[in-house]
Protein backbone atom coordinates (compact mmCIF):
# COMPACT_ATOMS: atom_id res chain seq x y z
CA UNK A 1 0.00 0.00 0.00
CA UNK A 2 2.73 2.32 1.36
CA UNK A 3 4.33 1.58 -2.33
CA UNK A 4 0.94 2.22 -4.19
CA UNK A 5 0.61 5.42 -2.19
CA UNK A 6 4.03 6.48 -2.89
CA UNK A 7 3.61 5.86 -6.68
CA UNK A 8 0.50 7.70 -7.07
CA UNK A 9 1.54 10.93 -5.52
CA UNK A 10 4.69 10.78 -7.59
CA UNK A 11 2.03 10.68 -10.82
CA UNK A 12 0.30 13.30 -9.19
CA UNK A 13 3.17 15.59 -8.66
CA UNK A 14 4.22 14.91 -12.22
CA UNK A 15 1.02 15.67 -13.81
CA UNK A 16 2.05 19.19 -12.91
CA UNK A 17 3.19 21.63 -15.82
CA UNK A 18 6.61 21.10 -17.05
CA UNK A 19 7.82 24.54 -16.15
CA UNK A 20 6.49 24.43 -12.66
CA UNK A 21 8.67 21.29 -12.14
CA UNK A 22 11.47 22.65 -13.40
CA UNK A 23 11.25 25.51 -11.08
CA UNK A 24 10.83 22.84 -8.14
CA UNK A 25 13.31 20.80 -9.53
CA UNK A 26 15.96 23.83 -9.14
CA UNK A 27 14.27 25.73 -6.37
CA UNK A 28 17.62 24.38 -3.71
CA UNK A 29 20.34 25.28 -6.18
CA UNK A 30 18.70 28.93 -6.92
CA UNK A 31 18.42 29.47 -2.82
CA UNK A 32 22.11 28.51 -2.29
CA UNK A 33 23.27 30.35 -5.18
CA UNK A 34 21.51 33.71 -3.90
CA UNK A 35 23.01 32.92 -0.36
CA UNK A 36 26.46 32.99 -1.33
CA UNK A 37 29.17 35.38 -0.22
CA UNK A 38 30.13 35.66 -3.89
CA UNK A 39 26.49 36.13 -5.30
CA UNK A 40 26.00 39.11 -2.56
CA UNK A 41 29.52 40.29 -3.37
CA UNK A 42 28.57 40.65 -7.40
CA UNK A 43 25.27 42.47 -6.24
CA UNK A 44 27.73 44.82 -4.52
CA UNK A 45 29.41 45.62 -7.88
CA UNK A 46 32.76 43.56 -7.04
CA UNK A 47 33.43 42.52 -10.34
CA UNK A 48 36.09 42.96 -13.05
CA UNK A 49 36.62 43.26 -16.48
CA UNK A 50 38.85 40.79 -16.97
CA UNK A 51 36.48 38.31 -15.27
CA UNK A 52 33.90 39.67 -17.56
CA UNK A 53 35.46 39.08 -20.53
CA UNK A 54 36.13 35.61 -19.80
CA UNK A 55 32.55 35.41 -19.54
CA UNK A 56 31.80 36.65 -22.55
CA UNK A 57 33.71 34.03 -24.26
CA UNK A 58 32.42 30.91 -22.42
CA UNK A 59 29.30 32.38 -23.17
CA UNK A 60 29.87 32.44 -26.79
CA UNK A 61 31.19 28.91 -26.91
CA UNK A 62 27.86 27.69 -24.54
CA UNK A 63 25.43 29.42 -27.12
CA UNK A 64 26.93 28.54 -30.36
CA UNK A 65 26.74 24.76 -29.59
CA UNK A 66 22.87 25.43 -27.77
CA UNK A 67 21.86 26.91 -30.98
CA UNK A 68 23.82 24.82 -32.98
CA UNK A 69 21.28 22.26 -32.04
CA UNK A 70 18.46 24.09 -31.67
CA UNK A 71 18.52 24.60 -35.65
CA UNK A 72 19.33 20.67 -35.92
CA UNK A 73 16.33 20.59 -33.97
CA UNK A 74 14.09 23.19 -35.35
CA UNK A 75 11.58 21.29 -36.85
CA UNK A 76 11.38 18.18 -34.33
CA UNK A 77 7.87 17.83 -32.67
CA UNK A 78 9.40 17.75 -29.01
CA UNK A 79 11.38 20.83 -29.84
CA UNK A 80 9.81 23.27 -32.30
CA UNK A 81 6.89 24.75 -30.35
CA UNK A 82 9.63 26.47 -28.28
CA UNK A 83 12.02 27.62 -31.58
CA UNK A 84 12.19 31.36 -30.83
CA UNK A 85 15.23 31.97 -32.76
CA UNK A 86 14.37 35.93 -33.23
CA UNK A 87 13.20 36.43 -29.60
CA UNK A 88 15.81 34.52 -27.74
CA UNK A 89 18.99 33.48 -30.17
CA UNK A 90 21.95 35.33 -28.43
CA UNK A 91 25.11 34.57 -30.94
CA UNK A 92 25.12 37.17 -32.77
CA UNK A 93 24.77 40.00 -29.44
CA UNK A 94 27.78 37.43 -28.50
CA UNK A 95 29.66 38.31 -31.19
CA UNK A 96 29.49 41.84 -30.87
CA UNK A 97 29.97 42.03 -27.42
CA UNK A 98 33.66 39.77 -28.21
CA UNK A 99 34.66 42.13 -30.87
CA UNK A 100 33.99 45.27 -28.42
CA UNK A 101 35.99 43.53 -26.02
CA UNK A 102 39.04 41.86 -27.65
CA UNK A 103 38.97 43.33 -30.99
CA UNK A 104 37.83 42.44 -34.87
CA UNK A 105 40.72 39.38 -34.39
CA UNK A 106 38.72 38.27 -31.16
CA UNK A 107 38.37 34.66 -32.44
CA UNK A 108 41.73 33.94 -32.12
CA UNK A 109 41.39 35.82 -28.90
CA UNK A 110 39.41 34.22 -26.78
CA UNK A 111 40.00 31.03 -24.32
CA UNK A 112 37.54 28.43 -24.48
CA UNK A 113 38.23 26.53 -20.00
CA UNK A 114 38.10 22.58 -19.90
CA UNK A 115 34.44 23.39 -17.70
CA UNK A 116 33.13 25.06 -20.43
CA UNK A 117 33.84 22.53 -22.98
CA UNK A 118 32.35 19.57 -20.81
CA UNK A 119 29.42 21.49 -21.00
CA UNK A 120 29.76 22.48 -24.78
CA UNK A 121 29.91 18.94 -25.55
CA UNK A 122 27.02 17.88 -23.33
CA UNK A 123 24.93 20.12 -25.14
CA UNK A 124 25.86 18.39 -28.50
CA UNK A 125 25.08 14.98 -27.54
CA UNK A 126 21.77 16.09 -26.38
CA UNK A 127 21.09 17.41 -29.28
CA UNK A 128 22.03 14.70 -31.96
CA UNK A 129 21.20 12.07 -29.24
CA UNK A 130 18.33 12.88 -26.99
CA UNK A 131 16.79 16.30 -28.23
CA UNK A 132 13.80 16.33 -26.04
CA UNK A 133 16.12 17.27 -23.68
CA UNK A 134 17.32 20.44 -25.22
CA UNK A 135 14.21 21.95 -23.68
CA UNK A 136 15.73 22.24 -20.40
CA UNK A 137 18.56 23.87 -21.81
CA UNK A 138 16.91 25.96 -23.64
CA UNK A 139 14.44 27.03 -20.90
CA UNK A 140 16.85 27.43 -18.20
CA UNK A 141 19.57 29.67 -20.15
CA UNK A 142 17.42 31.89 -22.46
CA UNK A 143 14.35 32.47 -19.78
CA UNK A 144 16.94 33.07 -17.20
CA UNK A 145 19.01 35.56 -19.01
CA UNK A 146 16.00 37.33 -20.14
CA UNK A 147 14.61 37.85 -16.27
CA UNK A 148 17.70 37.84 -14.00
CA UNK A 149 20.15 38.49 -16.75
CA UNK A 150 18.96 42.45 -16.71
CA UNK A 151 19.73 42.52 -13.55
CA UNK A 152 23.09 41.79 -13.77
CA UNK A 153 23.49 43.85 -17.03
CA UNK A 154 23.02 47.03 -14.54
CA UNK A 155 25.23 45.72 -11.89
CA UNK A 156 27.93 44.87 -14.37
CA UNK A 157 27.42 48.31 -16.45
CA UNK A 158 27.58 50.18 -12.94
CA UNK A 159 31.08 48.24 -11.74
CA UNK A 160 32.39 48.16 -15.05
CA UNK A 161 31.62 51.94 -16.68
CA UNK A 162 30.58 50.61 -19.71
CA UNK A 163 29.17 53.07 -22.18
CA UNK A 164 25.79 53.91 -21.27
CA UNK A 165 24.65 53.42 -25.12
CA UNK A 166 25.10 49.44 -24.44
CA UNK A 167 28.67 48.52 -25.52
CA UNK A 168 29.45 45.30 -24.18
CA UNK A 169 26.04 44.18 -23.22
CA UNK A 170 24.49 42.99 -26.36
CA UNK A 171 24.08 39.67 -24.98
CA UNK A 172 21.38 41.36 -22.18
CA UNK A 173 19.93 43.01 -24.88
CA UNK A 174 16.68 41.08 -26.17
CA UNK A 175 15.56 43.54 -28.95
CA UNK A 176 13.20 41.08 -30.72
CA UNK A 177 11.12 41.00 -26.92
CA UNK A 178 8.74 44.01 -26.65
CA UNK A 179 7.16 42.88 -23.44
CA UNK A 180 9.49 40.52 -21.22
CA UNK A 181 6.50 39.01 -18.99
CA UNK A 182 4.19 38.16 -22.10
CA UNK A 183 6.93 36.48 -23.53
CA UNK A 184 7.79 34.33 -20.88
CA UNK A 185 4.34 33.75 -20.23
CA UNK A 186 3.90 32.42 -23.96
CA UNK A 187 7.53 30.30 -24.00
CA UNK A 188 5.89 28.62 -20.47
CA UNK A 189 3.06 27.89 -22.36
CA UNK A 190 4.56 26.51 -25.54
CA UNK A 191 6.88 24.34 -23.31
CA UNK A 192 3.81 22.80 -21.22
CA UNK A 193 1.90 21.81 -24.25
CA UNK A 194 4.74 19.90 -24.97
CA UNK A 195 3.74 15.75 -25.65
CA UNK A 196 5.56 14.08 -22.73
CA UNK A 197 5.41 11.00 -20.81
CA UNK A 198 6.23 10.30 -17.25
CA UNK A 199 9.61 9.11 -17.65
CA UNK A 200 10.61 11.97 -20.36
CA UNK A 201 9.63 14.40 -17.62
CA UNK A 202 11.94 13.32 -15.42
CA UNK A 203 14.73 12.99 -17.44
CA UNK A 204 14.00 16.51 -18.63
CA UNK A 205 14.16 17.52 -14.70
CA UNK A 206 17.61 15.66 -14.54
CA UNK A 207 18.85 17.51 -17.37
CA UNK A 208 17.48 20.90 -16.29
CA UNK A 209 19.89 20.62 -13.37
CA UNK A 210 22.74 19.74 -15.75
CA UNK A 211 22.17 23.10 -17.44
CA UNK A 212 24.59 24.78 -14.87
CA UNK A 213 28.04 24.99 -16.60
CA UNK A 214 30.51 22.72 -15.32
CA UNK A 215 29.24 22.36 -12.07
CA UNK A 216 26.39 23.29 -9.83
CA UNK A 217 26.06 26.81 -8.73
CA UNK A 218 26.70 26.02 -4.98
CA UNK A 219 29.17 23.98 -5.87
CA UNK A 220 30.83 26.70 -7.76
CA UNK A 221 30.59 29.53 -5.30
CA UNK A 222 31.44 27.49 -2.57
CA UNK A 223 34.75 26.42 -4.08
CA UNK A 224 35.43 30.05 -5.16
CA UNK A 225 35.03 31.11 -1.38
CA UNK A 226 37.07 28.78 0.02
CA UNK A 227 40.31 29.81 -2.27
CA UNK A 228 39.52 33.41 -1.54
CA UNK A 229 39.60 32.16 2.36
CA UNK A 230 42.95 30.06 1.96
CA UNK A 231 44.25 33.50 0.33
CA UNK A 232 42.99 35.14 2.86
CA UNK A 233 44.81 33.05 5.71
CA UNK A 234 47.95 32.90 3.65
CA UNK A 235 48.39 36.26 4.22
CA UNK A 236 47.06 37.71 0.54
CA UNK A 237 43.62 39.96 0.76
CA UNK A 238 40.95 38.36 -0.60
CA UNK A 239 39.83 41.85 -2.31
CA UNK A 240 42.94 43.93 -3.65
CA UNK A 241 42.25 47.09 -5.13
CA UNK A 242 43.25 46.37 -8.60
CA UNK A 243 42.95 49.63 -11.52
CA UNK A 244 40.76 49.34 -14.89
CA UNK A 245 42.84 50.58 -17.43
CA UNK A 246 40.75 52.46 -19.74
CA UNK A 247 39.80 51.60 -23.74
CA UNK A 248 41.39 53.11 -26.33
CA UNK A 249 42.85 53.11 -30.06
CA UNK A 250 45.66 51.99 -29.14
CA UNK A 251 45.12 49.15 -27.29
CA UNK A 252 42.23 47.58 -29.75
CA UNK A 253 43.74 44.28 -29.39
CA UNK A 254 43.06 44.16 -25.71
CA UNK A 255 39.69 45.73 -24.96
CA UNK A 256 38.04 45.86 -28.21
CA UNK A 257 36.77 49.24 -30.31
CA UNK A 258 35.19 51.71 -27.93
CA UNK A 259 33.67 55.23 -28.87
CA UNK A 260 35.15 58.41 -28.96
CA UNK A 261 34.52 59.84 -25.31
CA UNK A 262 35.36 56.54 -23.97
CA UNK A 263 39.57 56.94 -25.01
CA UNK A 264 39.05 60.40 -23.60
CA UNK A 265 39.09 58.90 -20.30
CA UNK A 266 42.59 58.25 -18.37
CA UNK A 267 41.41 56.07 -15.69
CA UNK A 268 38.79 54.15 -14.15
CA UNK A 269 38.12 53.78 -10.78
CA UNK A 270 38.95 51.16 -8.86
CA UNK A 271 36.99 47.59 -8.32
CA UNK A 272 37.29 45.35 -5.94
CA UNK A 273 38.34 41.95 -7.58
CA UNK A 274 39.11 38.80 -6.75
CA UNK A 275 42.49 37.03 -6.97
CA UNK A 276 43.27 36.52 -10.38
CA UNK A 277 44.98 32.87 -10.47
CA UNK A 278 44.05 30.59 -13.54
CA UNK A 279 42.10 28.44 -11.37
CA UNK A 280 40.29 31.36 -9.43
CA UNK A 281 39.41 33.08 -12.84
CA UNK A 282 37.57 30.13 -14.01
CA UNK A 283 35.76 29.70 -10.80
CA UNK A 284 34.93 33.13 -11.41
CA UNK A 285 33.41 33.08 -14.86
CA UNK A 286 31.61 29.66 -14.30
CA UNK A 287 29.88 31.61 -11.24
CA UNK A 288 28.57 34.33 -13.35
CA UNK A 289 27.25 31.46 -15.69
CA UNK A 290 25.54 29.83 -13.15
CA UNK A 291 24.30 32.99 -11.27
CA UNK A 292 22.41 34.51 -14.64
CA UNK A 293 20.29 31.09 -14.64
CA UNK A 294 19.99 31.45 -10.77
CA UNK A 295 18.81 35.17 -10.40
CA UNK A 296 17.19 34.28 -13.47
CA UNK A 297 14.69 31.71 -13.09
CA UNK A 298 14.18 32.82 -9.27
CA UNK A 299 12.98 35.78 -11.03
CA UNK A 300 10.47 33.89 -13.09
């Protein structure tokens, strides 16, 4: 009985629409993630632009391969009610944001981590493999940048001084969305109207939680504070006060174009940053990665 009881409350809970598990599904990860010292430490503006930059690029590398698939996958029952390539498709803003940053050579630029990659490839096989699952992918990156990814756009264009006109934050910039909570409101839709069984649903769950690069977001920040502690203990501040060297002309090859008033400029202010080891940089960027899906779909 106890068994037939159990079962039929896990049909019941099922029977729920898919976007409302998903939500469940990720609710604990989304509370730790807010909770960190590093996600309260972002909120406060502590953020560089080297970091960002890194971001940028594992960014590009995570949404060529999504949409990469995506277009394998355009016209595949469990996948096409929720192709929104005009809306939502953020390559392109990708691009431009890499060529502000690094330059027009930015390709040859950019640095592609081992995290990012695991997750780059994951995204492939889903998609030649198992492409009901792109859904989850889909959902939790592109509904997550578009709520809690304009949050972060401000913080980051605050910390940062980028150019009020939107240099460098293409990628926040959904231009083909008029109204942010209709659209959502029609992608949830779409995506519960998907055909699914039982057992697709869960593996759909599963694979929603996957759709944090590399690692889970507590996971992440807690391994990010703990090095900051150990430098902290050693002897090294966690924070140093490290100096933005402005864009300009002459230095295209390192931050990109950037508009006339900006090379005007001979210095930035200072950010708090953390230390800037290999290791601690990719911690870094993977946390951003992970905290646009987590501010994101807690924002939903």
């Amino acid at each position: 009985r106890n068994m037939e009881t159990s079962q039929k409350h896990s049909c019941e809970s099922m029977s729920k629409d898919l976007s409302e598990l998903m939500k469940e599904a990720t609710k604990e990860v989304h509370e730790q993630a807010e909770n960190t010292p590093f996600m309260k430490n972002f909120q406060k503006g502590q953020v560089s632009l080297h970091e960002f930059k890194l971001v940028t690029a594992s960014l590009y590398f995570i949404y060529s391969a999504l949409e990469e698939e995506i277009e394998r996958n355009k016209n595949n029952p469990v996948f096409a009610p929720v192709y929104f390539p005009a809306e939502l498709h953020r390559k392109a803003a990708l691009e431009e944001d890499l060529e502000y940053f690094y330059g027009s050579n930015w390709k040859e630029e950019i640095p592609c981590p081992e995290a990012t990659q695991k997750y780059v490839d994951r995204l492939h096989y889903v998609g030649k493999n198992h492409p009901e699952l792109l859904v989850a992918h889909a959902y939790t990156r592109y509904l997550g940048d578009l709520s809690g990814g304009q949050v972060l756009k401000k913080i980051a264009q605050k910390a940062l001084q980028l150019p009020s006109t939107g240099e460098g934050l293409a990628f926040f910039t959904f231009d083909g969305v008029s109204n942010a909570t209709k659209f959502k409101q029609l992608y949830r839709s779409r995506m519960n109207a998907l055909e699914m069984d039982l057992a697709t649903k869960r593996r759909v769950l599963e694979e929603a939680k996957k759709a944090f690069p590399g690692v889970s977001s507590s996971q992440v920040f807690e391994a990010l504070q703990e090095l900051v502690s150990k430098g902290q203990e050693n002897g090294h501040p966690g924070q140093p006060k490290v100096e933005l060297r402005t864009r300009n002309a002459n230095k295209s090859h390192e931050h990109g174009p950037a508009p006339g008033k900006e090379s005007e400029r001979t210095k930035k202010r200072h950010t708090n940053m953390i230390p800037t080891t290999p290791l601690v940089r990719w911690i870094l960027a993977l946390s951003f990665l992970a905290t646009t899906v987590a501010v994101g779909l807690f924002a939903m």
